[in-house]
C-alpha atoms as a PDB file:
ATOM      1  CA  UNK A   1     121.782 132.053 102.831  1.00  0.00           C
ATOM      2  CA  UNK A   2     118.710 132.301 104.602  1.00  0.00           C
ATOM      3  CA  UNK A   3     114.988 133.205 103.723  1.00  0.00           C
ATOM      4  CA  UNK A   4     112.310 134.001 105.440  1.00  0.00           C
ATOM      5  CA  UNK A   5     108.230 135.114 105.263  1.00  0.00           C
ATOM      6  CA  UNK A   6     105.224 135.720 107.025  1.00  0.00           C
ATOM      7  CA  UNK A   7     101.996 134.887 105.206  1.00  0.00           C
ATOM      8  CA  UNK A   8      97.720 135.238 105.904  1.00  0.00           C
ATOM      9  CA  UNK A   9      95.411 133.061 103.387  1.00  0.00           C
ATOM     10  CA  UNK A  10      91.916 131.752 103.905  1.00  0.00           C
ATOM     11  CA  UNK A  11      91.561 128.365 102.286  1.00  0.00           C
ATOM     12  CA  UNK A  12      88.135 126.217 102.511  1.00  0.00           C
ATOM     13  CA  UNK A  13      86.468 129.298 104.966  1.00  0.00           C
ATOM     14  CA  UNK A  14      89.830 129.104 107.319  1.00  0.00           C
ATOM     15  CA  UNK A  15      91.654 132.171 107.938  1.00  0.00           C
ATOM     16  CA  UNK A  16      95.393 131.280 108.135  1.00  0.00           C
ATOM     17  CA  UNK A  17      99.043 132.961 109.217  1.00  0.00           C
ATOM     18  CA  UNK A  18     102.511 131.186 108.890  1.00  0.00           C
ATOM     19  CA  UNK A  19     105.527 132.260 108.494  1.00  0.00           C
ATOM     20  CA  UNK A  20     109.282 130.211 107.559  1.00  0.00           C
ATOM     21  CA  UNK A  21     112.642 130.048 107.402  1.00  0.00           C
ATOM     22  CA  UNK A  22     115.462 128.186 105.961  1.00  0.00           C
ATOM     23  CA  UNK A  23     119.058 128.290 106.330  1.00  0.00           C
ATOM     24  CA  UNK A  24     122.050 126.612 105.348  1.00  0.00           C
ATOM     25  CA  UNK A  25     123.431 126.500 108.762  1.00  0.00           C
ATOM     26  CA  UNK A  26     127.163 126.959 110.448  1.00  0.00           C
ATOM     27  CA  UNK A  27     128.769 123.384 108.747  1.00  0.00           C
ATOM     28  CA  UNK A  28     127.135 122.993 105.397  1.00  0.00           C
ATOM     29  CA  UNK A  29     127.711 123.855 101.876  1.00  0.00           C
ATOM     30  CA  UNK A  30     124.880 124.334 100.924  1.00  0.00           C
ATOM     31  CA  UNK A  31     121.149 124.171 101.576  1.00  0.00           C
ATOM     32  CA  UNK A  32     119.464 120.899 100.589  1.00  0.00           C
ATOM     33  CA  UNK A  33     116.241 122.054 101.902  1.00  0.00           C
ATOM     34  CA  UNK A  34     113.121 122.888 100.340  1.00  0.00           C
ATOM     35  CA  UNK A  35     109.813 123.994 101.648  1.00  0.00           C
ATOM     36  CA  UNK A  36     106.322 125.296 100.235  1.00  0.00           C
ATOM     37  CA  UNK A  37     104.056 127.328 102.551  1.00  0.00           C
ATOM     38  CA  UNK A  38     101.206 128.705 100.515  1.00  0.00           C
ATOM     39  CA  UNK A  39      97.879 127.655 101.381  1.00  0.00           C
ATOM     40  CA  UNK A  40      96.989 124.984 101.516  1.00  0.00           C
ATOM     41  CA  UNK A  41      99.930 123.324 101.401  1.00  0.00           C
ATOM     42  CA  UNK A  42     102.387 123.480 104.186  1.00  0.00           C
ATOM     43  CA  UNK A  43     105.261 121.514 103.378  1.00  0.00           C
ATOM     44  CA  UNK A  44     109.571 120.630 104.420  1.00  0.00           C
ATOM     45  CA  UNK A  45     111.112 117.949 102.433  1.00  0.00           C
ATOM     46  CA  UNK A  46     115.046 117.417 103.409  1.00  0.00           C
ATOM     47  CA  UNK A  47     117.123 116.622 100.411  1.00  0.00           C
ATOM     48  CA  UNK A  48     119.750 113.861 100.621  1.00  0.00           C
ATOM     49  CA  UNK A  49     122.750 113.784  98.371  1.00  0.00           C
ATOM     50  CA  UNK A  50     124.913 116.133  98.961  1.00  0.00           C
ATOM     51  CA  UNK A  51     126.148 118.667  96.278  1.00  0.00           C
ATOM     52  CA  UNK A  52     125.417 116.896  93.614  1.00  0.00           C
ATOM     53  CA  UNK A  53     121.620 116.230  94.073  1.00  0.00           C
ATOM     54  CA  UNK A  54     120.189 116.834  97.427  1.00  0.00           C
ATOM     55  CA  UNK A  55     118.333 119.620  96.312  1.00  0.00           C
ATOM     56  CA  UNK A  56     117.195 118.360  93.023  1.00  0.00           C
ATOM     57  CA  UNK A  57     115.242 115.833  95.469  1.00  0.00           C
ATOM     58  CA  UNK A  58     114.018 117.880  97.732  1.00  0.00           C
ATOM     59  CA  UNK A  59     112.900 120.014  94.934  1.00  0.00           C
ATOM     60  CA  UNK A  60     111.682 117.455  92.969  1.00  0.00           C
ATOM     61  CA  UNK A  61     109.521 116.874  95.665  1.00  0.00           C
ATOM     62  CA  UNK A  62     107.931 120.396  96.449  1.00  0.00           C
ATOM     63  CA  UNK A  63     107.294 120.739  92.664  1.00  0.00           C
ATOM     64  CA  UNK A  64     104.570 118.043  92.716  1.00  0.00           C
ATOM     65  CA  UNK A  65     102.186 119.824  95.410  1.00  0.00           C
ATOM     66  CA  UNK A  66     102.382 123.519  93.482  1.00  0.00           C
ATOM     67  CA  UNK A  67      99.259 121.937  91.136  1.00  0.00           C
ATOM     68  CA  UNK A  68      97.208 122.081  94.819  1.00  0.00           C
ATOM     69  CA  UNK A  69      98.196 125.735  95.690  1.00  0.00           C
ATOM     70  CA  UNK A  70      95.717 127.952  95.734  1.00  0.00           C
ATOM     71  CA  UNK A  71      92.963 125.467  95.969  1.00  0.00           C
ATOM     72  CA  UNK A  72      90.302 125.070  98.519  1.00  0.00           C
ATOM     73  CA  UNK A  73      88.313 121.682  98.781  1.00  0.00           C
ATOM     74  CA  UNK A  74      91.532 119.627  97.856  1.00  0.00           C
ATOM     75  CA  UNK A  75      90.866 116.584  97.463  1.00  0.00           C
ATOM     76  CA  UNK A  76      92.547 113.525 100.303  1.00  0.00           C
ATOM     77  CA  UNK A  77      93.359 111.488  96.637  1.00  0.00           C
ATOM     78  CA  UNK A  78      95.149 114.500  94.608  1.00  0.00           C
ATOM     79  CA  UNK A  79      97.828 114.934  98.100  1.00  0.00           C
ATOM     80  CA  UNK A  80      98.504 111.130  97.990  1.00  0.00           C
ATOM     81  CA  UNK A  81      99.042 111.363  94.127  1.00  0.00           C
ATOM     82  CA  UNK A  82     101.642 114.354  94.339  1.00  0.00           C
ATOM     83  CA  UNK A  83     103.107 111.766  97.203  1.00  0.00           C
ATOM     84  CA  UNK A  84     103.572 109.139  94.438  1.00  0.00           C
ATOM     85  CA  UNK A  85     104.662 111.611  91.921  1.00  0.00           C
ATOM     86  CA  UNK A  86     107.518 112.982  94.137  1.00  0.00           C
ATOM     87  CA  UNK A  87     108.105 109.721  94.763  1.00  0.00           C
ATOM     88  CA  UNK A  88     109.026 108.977  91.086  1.00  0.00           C
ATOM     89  CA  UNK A  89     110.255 112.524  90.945  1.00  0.00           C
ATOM     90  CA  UNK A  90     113.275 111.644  93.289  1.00  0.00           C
ATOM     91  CA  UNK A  91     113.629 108.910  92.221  1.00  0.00           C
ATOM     92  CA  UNK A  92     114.413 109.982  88.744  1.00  0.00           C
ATOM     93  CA  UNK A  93     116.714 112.701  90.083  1.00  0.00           C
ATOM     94  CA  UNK A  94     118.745 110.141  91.826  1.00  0.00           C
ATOM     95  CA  UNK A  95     119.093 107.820  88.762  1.00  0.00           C
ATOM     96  CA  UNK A  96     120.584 110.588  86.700  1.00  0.00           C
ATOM     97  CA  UNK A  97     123.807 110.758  89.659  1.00  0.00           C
ATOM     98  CA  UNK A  98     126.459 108.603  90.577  1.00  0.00           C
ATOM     99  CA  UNK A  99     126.187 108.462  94.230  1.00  0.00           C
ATOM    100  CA  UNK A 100     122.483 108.471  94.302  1.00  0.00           C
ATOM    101  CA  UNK A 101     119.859 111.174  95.934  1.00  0.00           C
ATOM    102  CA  UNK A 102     116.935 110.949  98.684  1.00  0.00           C
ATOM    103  CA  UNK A 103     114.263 113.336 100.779  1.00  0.00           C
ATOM    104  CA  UNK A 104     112.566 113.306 103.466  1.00  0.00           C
ATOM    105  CA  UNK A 105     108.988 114.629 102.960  1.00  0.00           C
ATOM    106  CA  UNK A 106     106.489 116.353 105.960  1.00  0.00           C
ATOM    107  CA  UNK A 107     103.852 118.602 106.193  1.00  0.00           C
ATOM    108  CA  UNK A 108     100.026 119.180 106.206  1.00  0.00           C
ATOM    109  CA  UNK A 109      97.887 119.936 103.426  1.00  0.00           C
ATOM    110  CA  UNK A 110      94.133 121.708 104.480  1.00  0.00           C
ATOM    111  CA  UNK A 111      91.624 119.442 103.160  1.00  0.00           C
ATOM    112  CA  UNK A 112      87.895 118.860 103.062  1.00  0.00           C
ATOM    113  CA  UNK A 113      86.466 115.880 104.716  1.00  0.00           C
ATOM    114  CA  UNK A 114      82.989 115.035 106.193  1.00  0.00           C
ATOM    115  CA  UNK A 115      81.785 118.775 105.499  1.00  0.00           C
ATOM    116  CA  UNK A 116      84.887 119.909 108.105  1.00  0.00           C
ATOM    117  CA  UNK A 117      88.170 121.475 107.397  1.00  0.00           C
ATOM    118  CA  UNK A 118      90.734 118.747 108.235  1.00  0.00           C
ATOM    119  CA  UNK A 119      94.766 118.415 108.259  1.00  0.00           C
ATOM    120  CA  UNK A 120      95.995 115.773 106.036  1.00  0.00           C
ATOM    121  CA  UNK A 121      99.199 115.390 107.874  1.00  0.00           C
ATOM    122  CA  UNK A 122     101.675 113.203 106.076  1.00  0.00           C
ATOM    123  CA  UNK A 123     105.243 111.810 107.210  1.00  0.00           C
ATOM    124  CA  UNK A 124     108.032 109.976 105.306  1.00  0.00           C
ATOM    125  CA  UNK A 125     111.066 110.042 107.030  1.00  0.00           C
ATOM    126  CA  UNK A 126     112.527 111.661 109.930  1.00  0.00           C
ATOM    127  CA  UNK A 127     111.231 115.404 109.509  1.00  0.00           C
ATOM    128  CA  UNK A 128     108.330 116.469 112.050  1.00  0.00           C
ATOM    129  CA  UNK A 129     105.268 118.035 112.516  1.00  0.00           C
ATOM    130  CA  UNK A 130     104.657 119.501 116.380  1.00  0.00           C
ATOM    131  CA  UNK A 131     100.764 121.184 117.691  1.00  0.00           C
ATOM    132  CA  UNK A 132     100.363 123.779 120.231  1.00  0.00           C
ATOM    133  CA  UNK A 133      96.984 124.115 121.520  1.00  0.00           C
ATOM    134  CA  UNK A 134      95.892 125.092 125.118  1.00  0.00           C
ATOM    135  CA  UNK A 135      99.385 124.708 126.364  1.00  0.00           C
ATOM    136  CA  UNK A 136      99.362 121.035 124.851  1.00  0.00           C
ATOM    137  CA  UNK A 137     102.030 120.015 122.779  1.00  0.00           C
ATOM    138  CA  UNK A 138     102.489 116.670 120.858  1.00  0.00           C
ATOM    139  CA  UNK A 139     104.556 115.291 118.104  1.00  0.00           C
ATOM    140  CA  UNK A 140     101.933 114.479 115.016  1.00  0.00           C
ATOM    141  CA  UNK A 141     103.880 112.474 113.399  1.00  0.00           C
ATOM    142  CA  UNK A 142     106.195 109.336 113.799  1.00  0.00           C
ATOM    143  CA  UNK A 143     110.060 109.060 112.505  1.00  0.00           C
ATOM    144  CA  UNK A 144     110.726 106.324 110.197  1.00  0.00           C
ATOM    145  CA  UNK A 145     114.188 106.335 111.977  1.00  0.00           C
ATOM    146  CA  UNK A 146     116.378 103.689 113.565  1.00  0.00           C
ATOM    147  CA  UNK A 147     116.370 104.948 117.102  1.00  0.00           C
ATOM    148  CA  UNK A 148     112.386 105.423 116.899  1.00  0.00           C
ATOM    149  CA  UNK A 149     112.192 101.792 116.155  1.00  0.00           C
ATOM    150  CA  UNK A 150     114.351 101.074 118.415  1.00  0.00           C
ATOM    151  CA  UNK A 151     112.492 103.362 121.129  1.00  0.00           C
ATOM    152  CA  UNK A 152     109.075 101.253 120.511  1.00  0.00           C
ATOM    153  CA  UNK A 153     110.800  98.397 121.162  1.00  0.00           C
ATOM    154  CA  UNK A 154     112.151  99.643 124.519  1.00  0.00           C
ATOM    155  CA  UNK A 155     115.769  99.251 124.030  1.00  0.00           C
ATOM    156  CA  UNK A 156     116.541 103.020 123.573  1.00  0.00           C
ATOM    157  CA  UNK A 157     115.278 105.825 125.785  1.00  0.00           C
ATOM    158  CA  UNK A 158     114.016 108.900 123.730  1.00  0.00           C
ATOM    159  CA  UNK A 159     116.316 110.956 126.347  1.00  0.00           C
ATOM    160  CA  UNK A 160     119.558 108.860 125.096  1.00  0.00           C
ATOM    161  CA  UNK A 161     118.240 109.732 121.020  1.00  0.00           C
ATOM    162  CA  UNK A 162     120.927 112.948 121.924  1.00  0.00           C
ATOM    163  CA  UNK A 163     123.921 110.507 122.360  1.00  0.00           C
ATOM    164  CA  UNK A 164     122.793 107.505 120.160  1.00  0.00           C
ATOM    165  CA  UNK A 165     125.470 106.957 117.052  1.00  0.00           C
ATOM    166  CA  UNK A 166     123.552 105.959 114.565  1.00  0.00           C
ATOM    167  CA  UNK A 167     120.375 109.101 115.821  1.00  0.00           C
ATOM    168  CA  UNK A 168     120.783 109.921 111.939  1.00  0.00           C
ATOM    169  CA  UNK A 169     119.405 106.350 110.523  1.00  0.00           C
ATOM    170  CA  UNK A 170     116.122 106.758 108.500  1.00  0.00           C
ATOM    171  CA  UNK A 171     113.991 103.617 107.505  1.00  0.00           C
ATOM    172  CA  UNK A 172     111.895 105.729 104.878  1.00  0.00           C
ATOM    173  CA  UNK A 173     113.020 108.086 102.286  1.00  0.00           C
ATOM    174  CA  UNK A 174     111.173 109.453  99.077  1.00  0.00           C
ATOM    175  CA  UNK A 175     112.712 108.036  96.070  1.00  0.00           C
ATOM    176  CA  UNK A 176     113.347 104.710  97.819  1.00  0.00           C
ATOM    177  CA  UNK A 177     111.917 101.641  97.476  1.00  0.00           C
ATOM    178  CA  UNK A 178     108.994 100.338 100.048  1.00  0.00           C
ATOM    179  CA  UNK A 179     108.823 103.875 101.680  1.00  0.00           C
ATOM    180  CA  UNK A 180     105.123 104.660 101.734  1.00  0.00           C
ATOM    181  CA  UNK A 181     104.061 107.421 103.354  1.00  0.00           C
ATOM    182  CA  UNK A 182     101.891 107.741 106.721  1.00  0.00           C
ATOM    183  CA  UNK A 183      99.060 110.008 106.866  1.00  0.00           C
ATOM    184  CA  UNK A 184      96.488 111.075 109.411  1.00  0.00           C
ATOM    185  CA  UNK A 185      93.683 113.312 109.398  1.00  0.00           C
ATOM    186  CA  UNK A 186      93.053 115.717 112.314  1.00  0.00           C
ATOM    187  CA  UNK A 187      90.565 118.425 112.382  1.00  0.00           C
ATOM    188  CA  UNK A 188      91.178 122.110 111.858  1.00  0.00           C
ATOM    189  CA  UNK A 189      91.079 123.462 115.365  1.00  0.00           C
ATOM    190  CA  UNK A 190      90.514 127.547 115.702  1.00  0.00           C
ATOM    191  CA  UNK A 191      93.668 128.772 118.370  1.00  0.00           C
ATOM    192  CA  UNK A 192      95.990 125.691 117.458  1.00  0.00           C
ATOM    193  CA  UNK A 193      99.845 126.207 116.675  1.00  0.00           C
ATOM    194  CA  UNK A 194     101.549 124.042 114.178  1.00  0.00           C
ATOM    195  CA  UNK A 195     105.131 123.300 113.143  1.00  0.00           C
ATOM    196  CA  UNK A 196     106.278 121.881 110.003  1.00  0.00           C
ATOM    197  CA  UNK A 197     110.345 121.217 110.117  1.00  0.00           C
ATOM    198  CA  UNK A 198     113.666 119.029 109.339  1.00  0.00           C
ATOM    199  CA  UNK A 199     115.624 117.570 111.496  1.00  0.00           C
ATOM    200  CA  UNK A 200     118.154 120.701 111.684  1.00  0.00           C
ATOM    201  CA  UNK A 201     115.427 122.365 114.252  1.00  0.00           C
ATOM    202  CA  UNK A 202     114.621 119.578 116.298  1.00  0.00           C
ATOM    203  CA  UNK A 203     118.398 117.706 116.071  1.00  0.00           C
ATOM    204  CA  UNK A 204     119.206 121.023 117.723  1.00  0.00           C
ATOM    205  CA  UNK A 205     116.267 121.655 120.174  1.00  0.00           C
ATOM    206  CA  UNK A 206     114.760 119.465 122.505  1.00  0.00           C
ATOM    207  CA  UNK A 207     110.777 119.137 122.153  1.00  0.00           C
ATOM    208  CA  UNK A 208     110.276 121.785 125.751  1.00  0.00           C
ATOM    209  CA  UNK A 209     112.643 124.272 123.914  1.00  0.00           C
ATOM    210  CA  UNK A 210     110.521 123.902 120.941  1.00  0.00           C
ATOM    211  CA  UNK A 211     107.430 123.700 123.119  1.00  0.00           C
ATOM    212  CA  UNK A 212     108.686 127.298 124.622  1.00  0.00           C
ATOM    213  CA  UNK A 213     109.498 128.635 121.001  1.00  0.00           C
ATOM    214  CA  UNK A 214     105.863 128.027 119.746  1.00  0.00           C
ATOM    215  CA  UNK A 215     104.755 129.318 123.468  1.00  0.00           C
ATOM    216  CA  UNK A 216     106.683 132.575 123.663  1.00  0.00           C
ATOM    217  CA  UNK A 217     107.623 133.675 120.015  1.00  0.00           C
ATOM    218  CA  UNK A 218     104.964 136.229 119.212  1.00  0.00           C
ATOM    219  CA  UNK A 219     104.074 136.084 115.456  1.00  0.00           C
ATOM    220  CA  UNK A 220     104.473 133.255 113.399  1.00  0.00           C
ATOM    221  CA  UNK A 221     107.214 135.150 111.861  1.00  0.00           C
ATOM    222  CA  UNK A 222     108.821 136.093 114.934  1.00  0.00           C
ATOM    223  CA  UNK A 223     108.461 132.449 116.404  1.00  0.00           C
ATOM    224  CA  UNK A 224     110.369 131.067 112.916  1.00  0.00           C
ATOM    225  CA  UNK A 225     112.938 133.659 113.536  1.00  0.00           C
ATOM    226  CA  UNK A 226     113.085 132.719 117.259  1.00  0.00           C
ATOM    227  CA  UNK A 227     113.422 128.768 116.831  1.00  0.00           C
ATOM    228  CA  UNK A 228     115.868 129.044 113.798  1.00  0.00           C
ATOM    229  CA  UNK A 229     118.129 131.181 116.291  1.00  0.00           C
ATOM    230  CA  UNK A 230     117.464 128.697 118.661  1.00  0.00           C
ATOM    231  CA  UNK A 231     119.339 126.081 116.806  1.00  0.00           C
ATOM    232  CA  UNK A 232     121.600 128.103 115.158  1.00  0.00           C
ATOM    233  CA  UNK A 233     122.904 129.103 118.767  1.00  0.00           C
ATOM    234  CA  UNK A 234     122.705 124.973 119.257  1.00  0.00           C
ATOM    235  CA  UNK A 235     125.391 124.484 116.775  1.00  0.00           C
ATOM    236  CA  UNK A 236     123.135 124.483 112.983  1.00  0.00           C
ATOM    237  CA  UNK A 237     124.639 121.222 112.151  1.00  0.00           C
ATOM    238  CA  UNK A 238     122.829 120.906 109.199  1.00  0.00           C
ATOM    239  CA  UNK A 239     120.187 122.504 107.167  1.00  0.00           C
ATOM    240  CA  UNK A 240     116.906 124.165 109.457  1.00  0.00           C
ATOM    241  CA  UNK A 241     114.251 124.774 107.652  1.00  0.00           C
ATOM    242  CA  UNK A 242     110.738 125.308 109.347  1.00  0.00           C
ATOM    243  CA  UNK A 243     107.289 126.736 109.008  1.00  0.00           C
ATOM    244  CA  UNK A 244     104.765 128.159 111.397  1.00  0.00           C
ATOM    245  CA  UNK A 245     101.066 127.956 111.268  1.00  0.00           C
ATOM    246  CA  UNK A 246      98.429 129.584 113.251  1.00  0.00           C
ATOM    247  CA  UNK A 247      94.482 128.740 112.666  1.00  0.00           C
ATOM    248  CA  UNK A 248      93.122 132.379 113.031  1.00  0.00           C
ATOM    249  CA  UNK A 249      89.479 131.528 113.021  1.00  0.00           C
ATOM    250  CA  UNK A 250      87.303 129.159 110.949  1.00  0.00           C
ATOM    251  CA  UNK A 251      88.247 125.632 112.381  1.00  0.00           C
ATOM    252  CA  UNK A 252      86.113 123.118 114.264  1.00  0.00           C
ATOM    253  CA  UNK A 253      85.732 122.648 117.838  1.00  0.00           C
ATOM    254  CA  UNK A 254      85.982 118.848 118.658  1.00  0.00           C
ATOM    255  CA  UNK A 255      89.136 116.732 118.306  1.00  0.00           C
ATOM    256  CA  UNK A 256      89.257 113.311 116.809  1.00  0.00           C
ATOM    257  CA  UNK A 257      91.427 111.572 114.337  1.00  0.00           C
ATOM    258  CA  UNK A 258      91.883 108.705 111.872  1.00  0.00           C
ATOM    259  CA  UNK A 259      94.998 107.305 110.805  1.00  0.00           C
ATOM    260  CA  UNK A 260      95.889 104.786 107.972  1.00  0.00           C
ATOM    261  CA  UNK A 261      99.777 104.051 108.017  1.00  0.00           C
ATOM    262  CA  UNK A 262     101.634 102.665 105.490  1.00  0.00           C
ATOM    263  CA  UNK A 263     103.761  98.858 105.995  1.00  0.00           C
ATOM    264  CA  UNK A 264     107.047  98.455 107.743  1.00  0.00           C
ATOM    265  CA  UNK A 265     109.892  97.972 105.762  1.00  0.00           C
ATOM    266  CA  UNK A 266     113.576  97.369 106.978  1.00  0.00           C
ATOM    267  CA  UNK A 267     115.516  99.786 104.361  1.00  0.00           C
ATOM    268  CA  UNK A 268     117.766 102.317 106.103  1.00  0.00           C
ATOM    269  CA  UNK A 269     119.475 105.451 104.898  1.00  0.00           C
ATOM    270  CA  UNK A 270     122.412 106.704 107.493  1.00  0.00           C
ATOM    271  CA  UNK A 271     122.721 110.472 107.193  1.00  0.00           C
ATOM    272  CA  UNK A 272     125.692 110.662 109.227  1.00  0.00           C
ATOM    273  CA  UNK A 273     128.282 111.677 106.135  1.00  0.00           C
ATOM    274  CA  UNK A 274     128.627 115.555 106.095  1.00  0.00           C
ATOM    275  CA  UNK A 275     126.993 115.526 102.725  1.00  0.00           C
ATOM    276  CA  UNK A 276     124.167 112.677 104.015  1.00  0.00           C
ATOM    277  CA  UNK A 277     124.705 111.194 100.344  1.00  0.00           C
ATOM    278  CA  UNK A 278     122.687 107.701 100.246  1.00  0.00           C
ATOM    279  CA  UNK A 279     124.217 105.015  98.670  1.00  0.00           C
ATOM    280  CA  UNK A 280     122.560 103.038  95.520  1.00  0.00           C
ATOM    281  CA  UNK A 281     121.370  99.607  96.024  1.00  0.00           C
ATOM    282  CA  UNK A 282     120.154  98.654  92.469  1.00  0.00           C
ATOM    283  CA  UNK A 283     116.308  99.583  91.259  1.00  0.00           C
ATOM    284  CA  UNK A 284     114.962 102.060  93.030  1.00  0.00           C
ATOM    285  CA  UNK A 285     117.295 103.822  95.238  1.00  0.00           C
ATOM    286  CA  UNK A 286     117.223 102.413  98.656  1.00  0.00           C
ATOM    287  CA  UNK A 287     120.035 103.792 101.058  1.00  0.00           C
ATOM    288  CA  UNK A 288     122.371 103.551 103.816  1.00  0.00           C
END
């Protein structure tokens, strides 16, 4: 199953377009995705549990940002509450199973700040956000992943992530214990690109085929549809799911950033099972 949109919206005076997909893939079941991508919320959260709960999670997770839908001037406090809600939201889902549940949560919520329209970008986990702008393109956020901890501390090269066994580790998941979430705030920039996706899109596509997707697609539709193809052709190991944003007009002009990280922790969930089920550890559901 596979769905799919193309939306405009002007939140806080900026004139939006994005457009999604999400598909089970060519090996699972079923799709543990979820994703919300109505102004001025653009999130992907990647449910963990297999059958029996991964998309409870995920769901559980998306359900606590529809109360800032449909808002403009959202408050930086009521994101990082719906955060903390999911957080007991999964967490509630994956005391009710045997085997336990999990989800990855990323995305960007439009926000005011300082009289400017800013991205509240926000991370837990190992699903991405990517930005096109002026033929620049960057990863926003940071993988709470074994092999990225193991890339900032120089014993893995990010070209070897492809081959490494254990590529599927996360160190943060929602639901578990000691996984705060990152956040940054970047400024709404008028002509940038931005991608909100799992790790089905970019375990399938390296960051220049992604680079070219968001380059050559057209539309935002049209470059959903292109990159979902993309790793569909690559195999669609897992779940894809994916949004694409474009800042039409109303943005600012200058570029600079704040960021305020959450603490380390040394929790992992391994994601490697075909139906990435985490494995209880007593309390809160931490996970390997």
């Amino acid at each position: 199953m596979s769905e799919a949109a193309e939306r405009r919206s002007t939140s806080s005076g900026v004139s939006l377009r994005c457009g999604f997909r999400t598909d089970v893939g060519h090996k699972r079941n079923e799709n543990e995705d979820s994703l919300l991508a109505e102004a001025p919320v653009f999130i992907v959260a990647d449910g963990m549990g297999g059958l029996e709960a991964g998309h409870r999670a995920s769901a559980a997770v998306i359900a606590e940002f529809q109360s800032c839908v449909a808002r403009s001037g959202v408050p930086a406090g009521d994101v990082v509450a719906a955060v903390e809600r999911a957080h007991t939201g999964v967490g509630a889902v994956s005391d009710s199973t045997v085997r336990g549940a999990g989800s990855t949560l990323t995305g960007v919520v439009l926000i005011d700040h300082e009289d400017s329209p800013q991205w509240l970008i926000m991370n837990v986990g190992d699903s991405r956000v990517y930005r096109l702008h002026g033929g620049e393109f960057h990863q926003l956020t940071v993988d709470h992943s074994l092999a990225q901890e193991l890339i900032d501390a120089g014993s893995l090269l990010k070209a070897d992530i492809a081959t490494f066994a254990r590529k599927n580790v996360i160190t943060r998941a929602m639901g578990a214990q000691n996984s705060t979430a990152d956040y940054w705030l970047r400024p709404v920039i008028t002509g940038e690109r931005l991608l909100v996706c799992s790790d089905g899109l970019s375990g399938e596509l390296s960051d220049e085929a992604i680079k070219a997707g968001l380059t050559l697609g057209g539309t935002t539709q049209q470059t959903a549809d292109l990159l979902l193809a993309g790793a569909l052709e690559h195999g669609g190991r897992d779940n894809i799911s994916l949004i694409v944003i474009d800042v039409i007009a109303g943005g600012v002009g200058s570029w600079h950033g704040i960021s305020f990280d959450g603490d380390d922790q040394s929790d992992t969930i391994d994601t490697r099972n075909d139906d990435t089920r985490p494995v209880k550890r007593g309390g809160r559901n931490a996970a390997e």
